[in-house]
Protein backbone atom coordinates (compact mmCIF):
# COMPACT_ATOMS: atom_id res chain seq x y z
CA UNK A 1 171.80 149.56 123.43
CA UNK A 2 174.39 151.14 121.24
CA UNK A 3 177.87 149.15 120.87
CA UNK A 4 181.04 151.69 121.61
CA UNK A 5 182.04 150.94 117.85
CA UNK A 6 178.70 151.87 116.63
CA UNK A 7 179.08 155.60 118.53
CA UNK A 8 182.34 155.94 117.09
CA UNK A 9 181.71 155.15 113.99
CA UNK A 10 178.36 157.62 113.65
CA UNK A 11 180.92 160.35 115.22
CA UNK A 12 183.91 159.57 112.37
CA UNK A 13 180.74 159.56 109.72
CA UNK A 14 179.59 163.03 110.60
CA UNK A 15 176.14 162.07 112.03
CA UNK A 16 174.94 164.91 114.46
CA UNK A 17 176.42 167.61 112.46
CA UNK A 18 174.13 169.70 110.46
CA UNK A 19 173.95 169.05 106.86
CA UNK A 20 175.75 165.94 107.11
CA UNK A 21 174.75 163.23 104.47
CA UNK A 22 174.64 160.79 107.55
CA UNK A 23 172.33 163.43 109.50
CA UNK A 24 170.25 163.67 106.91
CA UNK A 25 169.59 160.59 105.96
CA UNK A 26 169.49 159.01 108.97
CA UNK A 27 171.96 156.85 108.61
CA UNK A 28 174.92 157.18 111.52
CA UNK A 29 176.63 154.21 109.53
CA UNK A 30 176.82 155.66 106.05
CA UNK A 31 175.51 152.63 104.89
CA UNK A 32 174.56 151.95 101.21
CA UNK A 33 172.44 148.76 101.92
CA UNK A 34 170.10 148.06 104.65
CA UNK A 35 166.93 146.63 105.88
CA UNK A 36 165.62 150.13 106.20
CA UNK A 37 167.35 152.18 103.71
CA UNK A 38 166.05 153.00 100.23
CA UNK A 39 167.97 154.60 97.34
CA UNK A 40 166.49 158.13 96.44
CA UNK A 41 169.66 159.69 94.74
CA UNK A 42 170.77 158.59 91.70
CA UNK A 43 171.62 155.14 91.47
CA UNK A 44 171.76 151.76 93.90
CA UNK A 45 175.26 152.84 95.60
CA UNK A 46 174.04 155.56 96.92
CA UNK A 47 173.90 155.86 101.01
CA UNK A 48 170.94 154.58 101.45
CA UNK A 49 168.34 156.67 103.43
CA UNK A 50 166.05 155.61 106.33
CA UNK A 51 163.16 156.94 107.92
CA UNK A 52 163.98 157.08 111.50
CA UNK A 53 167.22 157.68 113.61
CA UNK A 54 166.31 154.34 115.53
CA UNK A 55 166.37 152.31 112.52
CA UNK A 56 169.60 153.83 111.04
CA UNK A 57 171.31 153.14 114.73
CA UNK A 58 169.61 149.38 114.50
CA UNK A 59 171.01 149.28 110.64
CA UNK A 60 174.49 149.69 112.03
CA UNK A 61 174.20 147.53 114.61
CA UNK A 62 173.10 144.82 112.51
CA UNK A 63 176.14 145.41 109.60
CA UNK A 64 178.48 145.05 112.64
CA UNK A 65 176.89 142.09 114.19
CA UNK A 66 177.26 140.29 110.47
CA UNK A 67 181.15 141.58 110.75
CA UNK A 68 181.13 139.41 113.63
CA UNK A 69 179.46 136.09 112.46
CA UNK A 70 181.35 136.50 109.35
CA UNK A 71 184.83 136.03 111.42
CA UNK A 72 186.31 139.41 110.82
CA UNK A 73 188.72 141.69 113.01
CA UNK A 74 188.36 145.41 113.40
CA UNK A 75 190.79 146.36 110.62
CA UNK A 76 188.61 143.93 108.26
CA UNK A 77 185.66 145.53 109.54
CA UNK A 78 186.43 148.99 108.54
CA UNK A 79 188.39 148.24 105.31
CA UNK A 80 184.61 147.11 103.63
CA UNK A 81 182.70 149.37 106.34
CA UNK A 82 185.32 152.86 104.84
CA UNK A 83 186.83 151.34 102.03
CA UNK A 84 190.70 153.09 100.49
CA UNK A 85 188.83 154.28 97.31
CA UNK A 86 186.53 156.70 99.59
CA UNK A 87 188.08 157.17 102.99
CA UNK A 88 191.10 157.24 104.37
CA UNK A 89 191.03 153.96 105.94
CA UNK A 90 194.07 153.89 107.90
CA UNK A 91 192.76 156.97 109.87
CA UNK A 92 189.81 155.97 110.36
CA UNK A 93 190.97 152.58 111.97
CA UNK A 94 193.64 154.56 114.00
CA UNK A 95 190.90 156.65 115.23
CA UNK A 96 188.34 153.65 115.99
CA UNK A 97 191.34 152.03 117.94
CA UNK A 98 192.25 154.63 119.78
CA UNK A 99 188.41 155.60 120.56
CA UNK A 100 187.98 151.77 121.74
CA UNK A 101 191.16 151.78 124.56
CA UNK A 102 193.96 151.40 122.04
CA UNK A 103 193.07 147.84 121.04
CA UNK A 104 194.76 146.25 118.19
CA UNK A 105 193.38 146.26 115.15
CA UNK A 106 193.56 142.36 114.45
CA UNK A 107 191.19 141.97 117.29
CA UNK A 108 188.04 139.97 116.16
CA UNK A 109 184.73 141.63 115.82
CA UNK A 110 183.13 139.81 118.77
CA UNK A 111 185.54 141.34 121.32
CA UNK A 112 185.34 144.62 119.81
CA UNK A 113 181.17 144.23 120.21
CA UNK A 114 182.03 143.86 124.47
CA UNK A 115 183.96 146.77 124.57
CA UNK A 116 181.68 149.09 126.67
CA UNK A 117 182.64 152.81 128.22
């Protein structure tokens, strides 16, 4: 089962659109590091690439579930998940708050995992 924040996050990434780095690689998350990525570009930050959809979406999963155990809120989350130097993080939040009910961005990680549609 895919988490809400998962979907979104896959949706603000670009996976599902043609030609998307995500879509390609099968990686909704983006991730650079991950039990079933490897690095084929051109050096070890590189999004990582994975071999099926189903592991990329289990990938995710997993990075948010450590988000969790780790103690971290939503705006935590995202700030190491779509860090200032590459994204613009304050959207992004805004639109993963918005796309979970309008919750508040200091809400921890394990409330944020309940919140289904």
């Amino acid at each position: 089962m895919r988490t809400n924040l998962a979907v979104l996050i896959a949706k603000e990434e670009g996976f599902g659109k043609p030609g998307a780095v995500p879509t390609r690689d099968r990686n909704p998350g983006d991730l650079r590091h991950s039990p079933h990525s490897s690095h084929a570009g051109e050096g070890p930050n590189d999004i990582g690439e994975i071999d099926t959809d189903a592991d990329g979406w289990a990938d995710l999963e997993r990075q948010l579930e450590l988000y969790a155990e780790r103690g971290l809120t939503l705006g935590e989350a995202i700030a190491v998940l779509a860090p200032p130097s590459e994204n613009n993080t304050a959207k992004y939040l805004a639109d993963m708050c918005a796309g979970l009910g309008g919750i508040d961005p200091d809400t921890p990680m394990t409330e944020v995992l309940k919140i289904q549609a």
